[in-house]
PDB file of N, CA and C in Angstrom:
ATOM      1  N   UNK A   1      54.400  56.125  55.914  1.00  0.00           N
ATOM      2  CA  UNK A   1      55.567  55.823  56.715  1.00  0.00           C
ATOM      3  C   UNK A   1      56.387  57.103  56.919  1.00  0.00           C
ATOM      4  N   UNK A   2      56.617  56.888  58.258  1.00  0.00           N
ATOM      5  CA  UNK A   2      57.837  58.498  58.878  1.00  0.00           C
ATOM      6  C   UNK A   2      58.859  58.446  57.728  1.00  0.00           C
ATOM      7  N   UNK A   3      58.878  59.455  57.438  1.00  0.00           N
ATOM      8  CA  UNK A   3      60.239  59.832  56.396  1.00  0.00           C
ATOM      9  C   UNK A   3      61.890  59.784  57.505  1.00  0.00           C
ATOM     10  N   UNK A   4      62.819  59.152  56.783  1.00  0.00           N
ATOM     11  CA  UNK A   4      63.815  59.638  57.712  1.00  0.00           C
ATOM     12  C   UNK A   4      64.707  60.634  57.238  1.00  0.00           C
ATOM     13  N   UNK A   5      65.653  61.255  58.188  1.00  0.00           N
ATOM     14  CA  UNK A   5      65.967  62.543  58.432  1.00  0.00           C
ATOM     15  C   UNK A   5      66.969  62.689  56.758  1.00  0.00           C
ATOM     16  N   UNK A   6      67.155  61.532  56.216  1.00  0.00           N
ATOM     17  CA  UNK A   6      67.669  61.919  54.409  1.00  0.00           C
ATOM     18  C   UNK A   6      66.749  62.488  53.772  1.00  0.00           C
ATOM     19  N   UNK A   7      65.890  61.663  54.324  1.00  0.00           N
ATOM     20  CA  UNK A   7      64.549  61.362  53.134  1.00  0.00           C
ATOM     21  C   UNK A   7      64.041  63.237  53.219  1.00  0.00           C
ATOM     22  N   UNK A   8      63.670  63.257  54.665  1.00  0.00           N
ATOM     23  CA  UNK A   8      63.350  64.729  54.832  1.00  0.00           C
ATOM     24  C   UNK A   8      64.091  66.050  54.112  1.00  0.00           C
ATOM     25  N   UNK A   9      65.294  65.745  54.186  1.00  0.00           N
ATOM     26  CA  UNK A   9      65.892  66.723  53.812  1.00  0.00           C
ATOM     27  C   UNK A   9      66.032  66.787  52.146  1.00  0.00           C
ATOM     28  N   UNK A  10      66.304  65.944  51.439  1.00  0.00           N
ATOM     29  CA  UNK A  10      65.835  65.941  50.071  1.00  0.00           C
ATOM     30  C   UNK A  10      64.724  66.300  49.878  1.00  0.00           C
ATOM     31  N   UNK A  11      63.768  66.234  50.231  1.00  0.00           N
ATOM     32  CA  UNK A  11      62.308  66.589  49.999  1.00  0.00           C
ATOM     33  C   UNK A  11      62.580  67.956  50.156  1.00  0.00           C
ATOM     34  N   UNK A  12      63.124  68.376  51.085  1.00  0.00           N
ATOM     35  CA  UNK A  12      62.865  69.458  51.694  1.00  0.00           C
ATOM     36  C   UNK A  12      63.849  70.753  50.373  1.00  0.00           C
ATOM     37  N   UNK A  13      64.952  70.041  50.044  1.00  0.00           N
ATOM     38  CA  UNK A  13      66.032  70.935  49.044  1.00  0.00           C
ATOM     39  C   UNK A  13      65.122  71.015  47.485  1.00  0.00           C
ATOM     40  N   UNK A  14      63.722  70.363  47.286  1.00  0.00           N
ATOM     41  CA  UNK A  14      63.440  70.335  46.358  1.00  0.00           C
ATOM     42  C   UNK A  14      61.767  71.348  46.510  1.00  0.00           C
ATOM     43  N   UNK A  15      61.696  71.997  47.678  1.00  0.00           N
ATOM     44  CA  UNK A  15      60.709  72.670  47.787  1.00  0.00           C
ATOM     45  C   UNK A  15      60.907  74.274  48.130  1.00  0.00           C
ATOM     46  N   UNK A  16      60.720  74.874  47.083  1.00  0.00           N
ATOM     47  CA  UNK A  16      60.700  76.583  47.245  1.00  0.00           C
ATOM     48  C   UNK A  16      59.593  76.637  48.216  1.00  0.00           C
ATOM     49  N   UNK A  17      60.497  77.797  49.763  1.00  0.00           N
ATOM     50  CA  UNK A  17      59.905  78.076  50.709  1.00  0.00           C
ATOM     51  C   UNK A  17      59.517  77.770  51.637  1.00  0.00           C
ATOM     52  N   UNK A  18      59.530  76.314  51.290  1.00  0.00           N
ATOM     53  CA  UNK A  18      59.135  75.493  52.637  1.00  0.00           C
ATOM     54  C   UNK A  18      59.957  75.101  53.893  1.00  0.00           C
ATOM     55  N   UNK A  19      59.472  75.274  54.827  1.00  0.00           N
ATOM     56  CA  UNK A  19      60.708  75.374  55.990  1.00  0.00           C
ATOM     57  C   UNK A  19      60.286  74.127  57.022  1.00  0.00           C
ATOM     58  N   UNK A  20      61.076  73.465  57.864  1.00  0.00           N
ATOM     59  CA  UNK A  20      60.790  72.337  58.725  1.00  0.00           C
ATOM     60  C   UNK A  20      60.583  73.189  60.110  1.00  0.00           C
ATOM     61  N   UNK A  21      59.900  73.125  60.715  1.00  0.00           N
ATOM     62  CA  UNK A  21      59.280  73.255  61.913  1.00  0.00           C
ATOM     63  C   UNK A  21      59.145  72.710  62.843  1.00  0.00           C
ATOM     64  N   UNK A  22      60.009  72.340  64.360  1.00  0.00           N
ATOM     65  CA  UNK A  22      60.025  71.622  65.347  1.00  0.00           C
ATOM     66  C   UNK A  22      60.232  70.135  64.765  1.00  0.00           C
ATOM     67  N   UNK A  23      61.153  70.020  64.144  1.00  0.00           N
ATOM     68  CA  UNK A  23      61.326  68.770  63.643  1.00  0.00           C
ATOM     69  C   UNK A  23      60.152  67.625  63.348  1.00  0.00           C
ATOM     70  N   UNK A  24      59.093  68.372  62.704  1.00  0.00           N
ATOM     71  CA  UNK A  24      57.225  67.655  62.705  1.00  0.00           C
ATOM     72  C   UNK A  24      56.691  68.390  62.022  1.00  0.00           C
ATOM     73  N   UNK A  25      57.099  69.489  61.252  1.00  0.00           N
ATOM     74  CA  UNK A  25      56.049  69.893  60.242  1.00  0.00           C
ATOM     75  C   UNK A  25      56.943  70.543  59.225  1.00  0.00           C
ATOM     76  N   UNK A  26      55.676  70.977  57.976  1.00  0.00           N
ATOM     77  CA  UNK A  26      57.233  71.400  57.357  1.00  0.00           C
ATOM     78  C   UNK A  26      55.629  73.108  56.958  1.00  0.00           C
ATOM     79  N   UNK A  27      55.685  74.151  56.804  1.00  0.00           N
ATOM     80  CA  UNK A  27      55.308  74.960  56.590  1.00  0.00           C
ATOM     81  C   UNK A  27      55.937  75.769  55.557  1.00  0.00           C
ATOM     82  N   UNK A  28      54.824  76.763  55.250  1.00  0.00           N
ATOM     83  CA  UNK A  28      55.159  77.778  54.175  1.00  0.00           C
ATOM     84  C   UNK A  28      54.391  79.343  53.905  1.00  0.00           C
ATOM     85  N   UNK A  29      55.022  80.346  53.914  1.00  0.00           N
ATOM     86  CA  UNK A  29      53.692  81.401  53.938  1.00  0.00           C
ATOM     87  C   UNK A  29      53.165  81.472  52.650  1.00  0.00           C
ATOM     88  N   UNK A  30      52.306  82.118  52.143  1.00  0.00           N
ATOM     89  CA  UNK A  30      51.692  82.591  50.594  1.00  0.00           C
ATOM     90  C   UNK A  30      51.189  83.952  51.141  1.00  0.00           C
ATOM     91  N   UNK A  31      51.550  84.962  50.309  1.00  0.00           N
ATOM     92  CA  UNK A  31      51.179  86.254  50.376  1.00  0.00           C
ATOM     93  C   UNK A  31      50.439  86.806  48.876  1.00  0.00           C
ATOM     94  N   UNK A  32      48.930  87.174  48.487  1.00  0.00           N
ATOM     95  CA  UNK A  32      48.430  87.230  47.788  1.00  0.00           C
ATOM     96  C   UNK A  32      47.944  88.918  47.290  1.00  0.00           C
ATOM     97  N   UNK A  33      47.402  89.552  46.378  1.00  0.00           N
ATOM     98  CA  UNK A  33      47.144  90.665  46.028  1.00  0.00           C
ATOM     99  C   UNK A  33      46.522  91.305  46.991  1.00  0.00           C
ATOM    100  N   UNK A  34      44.866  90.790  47.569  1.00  0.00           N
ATOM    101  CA  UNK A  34      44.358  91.214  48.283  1.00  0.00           C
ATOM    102  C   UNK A  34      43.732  89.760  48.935  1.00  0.00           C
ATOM    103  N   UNK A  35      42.734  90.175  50.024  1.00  0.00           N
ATOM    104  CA  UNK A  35      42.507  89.552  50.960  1.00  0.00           C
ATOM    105  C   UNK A  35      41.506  88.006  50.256  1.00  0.00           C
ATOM    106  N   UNK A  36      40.610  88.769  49.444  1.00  0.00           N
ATOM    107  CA  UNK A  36      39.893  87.340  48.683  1.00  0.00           C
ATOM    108  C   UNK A  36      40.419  86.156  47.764  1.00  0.00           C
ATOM    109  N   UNK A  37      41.770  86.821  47.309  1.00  0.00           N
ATOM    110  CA  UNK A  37      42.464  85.861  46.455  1.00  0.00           C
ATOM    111  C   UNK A  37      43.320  84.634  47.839  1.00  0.00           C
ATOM    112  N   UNK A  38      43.531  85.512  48.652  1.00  0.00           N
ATOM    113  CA  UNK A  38      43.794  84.314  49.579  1.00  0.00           C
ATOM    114  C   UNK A  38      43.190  83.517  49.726  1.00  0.00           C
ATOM    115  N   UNK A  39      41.904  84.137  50.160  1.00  0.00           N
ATOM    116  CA  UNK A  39      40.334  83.305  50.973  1.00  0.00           C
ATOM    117  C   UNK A  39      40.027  82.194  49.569  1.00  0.00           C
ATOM    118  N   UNK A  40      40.231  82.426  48.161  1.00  0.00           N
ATOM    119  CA  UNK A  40      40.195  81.424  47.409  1.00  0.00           C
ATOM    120  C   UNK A  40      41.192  80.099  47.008  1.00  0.00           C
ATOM    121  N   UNK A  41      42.502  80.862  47.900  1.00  0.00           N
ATOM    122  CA  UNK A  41      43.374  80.115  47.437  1.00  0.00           C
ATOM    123  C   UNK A  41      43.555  78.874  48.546  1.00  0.00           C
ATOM    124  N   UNK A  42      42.778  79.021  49.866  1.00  0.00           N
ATOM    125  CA  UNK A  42      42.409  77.995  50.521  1.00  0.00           C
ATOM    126  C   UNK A  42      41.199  77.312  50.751  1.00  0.00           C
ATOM    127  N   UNK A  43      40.606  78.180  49.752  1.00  0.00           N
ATOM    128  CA  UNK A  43      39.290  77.005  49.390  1.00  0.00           C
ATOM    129  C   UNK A  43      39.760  75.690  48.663  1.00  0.00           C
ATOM    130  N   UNK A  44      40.684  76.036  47.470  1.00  0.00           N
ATOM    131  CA  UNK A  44      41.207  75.498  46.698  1.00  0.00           C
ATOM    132  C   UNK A  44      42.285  74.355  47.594  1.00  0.00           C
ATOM    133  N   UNK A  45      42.659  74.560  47.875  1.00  0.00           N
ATOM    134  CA  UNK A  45      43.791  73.801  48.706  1.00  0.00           C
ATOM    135  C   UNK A  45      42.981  72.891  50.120  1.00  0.00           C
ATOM    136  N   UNK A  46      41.963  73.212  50.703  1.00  0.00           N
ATOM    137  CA  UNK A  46      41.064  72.461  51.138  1.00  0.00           C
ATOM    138  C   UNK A  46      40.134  71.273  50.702  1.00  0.00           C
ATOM    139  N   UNK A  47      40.095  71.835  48.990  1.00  0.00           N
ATOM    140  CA  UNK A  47      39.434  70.776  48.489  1.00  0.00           C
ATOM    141  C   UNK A  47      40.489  69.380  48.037  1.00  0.00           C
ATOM    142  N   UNK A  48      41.952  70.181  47.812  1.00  0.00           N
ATOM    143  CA  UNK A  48      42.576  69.199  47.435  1.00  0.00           C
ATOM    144  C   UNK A  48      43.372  68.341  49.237  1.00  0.00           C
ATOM    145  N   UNK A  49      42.978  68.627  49.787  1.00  0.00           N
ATOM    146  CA  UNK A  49      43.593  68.191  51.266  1.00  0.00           C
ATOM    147  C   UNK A  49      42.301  67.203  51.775  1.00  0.00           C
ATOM    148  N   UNK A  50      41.115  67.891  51.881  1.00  0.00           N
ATOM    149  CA  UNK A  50      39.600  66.994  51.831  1.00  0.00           C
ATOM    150  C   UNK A  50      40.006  65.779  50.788  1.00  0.00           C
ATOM    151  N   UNK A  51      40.007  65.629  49.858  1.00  0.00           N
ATOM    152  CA  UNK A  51      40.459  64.648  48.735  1.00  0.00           C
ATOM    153  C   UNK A  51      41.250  63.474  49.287  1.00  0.00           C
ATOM    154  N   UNK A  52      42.287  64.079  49.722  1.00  0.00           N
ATOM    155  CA  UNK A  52      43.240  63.271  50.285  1.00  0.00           C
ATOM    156  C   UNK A  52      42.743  63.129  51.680  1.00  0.00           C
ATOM    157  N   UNK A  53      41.981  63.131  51.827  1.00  0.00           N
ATOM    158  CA  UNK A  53      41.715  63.067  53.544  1.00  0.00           C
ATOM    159  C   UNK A  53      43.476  63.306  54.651  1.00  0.00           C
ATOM    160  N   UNK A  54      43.744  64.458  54.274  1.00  0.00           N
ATOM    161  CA  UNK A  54      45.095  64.904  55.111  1.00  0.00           C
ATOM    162  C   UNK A  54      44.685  66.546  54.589  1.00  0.00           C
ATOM    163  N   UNK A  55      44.740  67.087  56.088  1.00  0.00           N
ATOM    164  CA  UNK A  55      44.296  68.375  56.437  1.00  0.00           C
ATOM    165  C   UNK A  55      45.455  68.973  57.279  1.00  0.00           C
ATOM    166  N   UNK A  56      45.928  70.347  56.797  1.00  0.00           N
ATOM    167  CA  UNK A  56      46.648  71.019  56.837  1.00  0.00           C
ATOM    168  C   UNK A  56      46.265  72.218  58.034  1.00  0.00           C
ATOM    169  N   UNK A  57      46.743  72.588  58.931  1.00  0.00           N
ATOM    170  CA  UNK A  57      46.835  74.036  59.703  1.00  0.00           C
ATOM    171  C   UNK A  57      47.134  75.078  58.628  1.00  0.00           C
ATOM    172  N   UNK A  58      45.901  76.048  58.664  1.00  0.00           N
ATOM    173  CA  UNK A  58      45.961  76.671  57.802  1.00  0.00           C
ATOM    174  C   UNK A  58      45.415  78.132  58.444  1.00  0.00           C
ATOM    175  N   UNK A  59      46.379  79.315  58.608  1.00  0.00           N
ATOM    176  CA  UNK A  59      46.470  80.453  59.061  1.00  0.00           C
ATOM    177  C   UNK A  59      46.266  81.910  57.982  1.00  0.00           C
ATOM    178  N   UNK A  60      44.871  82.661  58.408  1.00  0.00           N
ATOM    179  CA  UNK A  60      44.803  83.608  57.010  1.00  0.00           C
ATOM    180  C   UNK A  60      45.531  85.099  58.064  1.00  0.00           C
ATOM    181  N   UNK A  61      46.113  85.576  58.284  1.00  0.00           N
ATOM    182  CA  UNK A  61      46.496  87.063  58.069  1.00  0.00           C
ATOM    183  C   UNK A  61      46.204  87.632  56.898  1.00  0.00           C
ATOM    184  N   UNK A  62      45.083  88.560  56.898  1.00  0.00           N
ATOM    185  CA  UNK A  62      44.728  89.541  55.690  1.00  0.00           C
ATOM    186  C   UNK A  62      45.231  89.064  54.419  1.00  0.00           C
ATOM    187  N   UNK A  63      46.322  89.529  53.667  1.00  0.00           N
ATOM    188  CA  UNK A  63      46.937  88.545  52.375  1.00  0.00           C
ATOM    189  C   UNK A  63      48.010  87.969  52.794  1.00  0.00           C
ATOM    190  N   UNK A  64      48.131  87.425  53.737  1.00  0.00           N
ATOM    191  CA  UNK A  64      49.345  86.124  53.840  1.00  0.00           C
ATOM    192  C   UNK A  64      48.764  85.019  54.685  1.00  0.00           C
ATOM    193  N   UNK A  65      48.880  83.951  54.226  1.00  0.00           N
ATOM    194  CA  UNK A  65      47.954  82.755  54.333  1.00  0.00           C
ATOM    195  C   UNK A  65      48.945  81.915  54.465  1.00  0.00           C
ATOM    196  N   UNK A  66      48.880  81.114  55.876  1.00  0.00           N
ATOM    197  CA  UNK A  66      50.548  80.111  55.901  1.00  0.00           C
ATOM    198  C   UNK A  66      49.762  78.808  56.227  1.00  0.00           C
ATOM    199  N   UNK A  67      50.696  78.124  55.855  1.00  0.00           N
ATOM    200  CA  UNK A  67      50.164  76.366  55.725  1.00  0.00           C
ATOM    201  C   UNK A  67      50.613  75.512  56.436  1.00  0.00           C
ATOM    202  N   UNK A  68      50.849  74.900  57.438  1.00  0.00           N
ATOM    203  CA  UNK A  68      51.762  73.831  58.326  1.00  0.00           C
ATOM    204  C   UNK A  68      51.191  72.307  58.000  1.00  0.00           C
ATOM    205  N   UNK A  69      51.766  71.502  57.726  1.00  0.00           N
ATOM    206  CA  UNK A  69      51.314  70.217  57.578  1.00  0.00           C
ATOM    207  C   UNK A  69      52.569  69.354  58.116  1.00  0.00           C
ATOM    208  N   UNK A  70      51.636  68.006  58.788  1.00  0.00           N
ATOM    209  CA  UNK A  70      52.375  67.112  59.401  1.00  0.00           C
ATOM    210  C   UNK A  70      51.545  66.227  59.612  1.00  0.00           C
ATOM    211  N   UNK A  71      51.620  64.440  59.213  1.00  0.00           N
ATOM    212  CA  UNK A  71      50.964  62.933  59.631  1.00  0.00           C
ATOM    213  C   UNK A  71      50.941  62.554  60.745  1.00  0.00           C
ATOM    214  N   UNK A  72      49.941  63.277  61.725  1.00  0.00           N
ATOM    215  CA  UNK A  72      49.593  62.640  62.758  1.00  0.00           C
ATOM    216  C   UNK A  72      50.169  61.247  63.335  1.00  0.00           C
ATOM    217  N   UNK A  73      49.367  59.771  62.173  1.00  0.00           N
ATOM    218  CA  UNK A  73      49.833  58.834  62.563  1.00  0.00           C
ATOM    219  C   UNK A  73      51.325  58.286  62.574  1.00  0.00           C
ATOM    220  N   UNK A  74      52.072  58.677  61.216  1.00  0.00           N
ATOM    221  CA  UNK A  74      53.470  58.515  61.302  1.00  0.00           C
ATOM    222  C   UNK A  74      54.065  59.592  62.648  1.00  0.00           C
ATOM    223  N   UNK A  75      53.588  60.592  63.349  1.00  0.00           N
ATOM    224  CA  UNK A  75      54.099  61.373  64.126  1.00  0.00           C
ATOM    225  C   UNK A  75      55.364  61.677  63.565  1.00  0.00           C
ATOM    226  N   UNK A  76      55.144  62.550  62.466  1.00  0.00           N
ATOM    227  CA  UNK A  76      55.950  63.484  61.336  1.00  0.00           C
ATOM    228  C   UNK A  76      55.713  63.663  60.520  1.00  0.00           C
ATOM    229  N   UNK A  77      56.663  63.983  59.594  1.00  0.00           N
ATOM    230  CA  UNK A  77      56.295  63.575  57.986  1.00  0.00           C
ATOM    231  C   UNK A  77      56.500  62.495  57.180  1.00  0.00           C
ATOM    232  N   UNK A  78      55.937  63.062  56.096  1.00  0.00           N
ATOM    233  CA  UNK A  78      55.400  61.606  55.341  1.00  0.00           C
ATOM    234  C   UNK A  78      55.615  61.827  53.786  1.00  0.00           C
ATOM    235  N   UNK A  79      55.697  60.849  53.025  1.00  0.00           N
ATOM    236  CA  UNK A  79      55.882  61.420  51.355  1.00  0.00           C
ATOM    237  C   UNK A  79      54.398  62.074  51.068  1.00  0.00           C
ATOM    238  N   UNK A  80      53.443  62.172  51.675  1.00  0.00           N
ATOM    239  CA  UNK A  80      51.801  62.599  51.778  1.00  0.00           C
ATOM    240  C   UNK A  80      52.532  64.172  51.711  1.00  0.00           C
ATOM    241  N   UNK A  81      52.973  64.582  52.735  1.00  0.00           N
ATOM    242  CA  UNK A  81      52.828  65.735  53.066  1.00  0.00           C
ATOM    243  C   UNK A  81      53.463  66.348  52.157  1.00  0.00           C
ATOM    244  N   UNK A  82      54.601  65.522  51.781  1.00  0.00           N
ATOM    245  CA  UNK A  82      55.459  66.723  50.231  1.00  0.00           C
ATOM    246  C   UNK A  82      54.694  66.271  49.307  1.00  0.00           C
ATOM    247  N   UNK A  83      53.789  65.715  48.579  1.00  0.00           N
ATOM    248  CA  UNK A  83      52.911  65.534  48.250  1.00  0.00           C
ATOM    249  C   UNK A  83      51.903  66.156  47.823  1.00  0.00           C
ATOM    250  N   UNK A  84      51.533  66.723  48.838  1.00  0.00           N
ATOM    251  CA  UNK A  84      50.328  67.410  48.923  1.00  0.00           C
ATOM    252  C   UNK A  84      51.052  68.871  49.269  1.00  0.00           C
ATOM    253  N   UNK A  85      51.953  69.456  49.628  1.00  0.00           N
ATOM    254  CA  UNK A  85      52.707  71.000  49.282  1.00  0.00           C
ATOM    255  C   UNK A  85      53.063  70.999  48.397  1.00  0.00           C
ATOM    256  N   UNK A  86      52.863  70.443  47.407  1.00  0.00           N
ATOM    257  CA  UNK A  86      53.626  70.204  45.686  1.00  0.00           C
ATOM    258  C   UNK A  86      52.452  70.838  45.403  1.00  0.00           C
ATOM    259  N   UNK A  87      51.551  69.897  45.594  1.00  0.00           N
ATOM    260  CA  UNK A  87      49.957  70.528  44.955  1.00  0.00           C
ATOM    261  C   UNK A  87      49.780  71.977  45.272  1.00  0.00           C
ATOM    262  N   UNK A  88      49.699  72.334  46.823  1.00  0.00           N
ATOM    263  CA  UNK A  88      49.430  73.712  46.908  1.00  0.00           C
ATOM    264  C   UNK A  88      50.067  74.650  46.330  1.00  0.00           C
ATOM    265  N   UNK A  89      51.735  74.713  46.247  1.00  0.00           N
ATOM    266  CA  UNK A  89      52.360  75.211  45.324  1.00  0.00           C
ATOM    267  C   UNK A  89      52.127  75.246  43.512  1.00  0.00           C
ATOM    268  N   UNK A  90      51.660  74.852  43.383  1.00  0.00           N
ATOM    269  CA  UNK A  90      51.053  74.728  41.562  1.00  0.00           C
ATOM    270  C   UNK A  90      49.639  75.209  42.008  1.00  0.00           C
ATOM    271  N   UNK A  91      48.945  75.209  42.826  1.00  0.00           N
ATOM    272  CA  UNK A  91      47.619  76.146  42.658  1.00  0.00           C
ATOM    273  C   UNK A  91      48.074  77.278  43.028  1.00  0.00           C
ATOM    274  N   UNK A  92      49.535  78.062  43.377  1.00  0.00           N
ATOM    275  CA  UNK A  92      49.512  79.471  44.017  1.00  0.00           C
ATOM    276  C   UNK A  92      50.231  79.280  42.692  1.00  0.00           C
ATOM    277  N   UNK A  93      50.702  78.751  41.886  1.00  0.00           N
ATOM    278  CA  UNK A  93      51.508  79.258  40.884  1.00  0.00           C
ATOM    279  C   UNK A  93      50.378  79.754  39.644  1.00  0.00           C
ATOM    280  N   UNK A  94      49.337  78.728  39.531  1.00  0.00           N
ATOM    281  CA  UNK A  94      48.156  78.933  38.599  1.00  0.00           C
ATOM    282  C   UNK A  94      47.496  80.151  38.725  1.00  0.00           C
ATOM    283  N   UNK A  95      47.440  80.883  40.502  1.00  0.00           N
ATOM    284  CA  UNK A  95      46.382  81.835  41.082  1.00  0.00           C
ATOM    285  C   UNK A  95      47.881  83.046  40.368  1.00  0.00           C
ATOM    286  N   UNK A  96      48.994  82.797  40.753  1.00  0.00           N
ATOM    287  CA  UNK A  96      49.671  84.173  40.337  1.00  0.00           C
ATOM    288  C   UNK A  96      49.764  84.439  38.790  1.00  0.00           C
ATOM    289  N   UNK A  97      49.738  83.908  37.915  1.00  0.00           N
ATOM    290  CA  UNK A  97      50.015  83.382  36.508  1.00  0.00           C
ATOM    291  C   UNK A  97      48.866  84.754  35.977  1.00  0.00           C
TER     292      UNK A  97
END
């Protein structure tokens, strides 16, 4: 279910980095050591998006790798999508550690 514009914004005050985008997505960059730690860090984040069957726009520039996600069917966001940027955030926290 579409989140509404509270709902969004709490979600949103509880996520380092993440920014709302055309009022329909909410995105984030990741900038990594070198170019392969990226290329792993969206393998990783593919498998957990495959899982969930909810797939993310996912952009590699050399080491900065940005993520856009948004629920098609709700046409916005969704508690899925903070959800699932929670996750990606704890695998870039595990990859920097």
């Amino acid at each position: 279910m579409r989140l509404t514009e509270e709902e969004l914004q709490a979600f949103l005050r509880g996520m380092e980095g993440w920014k709302l985008v055309e009022e329909r997505w909410i995105a984030k960059k990741y900038r990594f050591q070198d170019y392969l730690q990226g290329i792993e860090f969206v393998r990783r984040i593919a498998a957990i998006s495959e899982e969930a069957n909810h797939h993310p726009f996912i952009s590699i520039d050399y080491k900065l790798v940005t993520v856009k996600i948004s629920s098609w069917r709700a046409k916005g966001l969704t508690k899925l999508d903070f959800e699932l940027a929670k996750k990606y955030d704890e695998v870039y926290g595990k990859m920097k550690d």
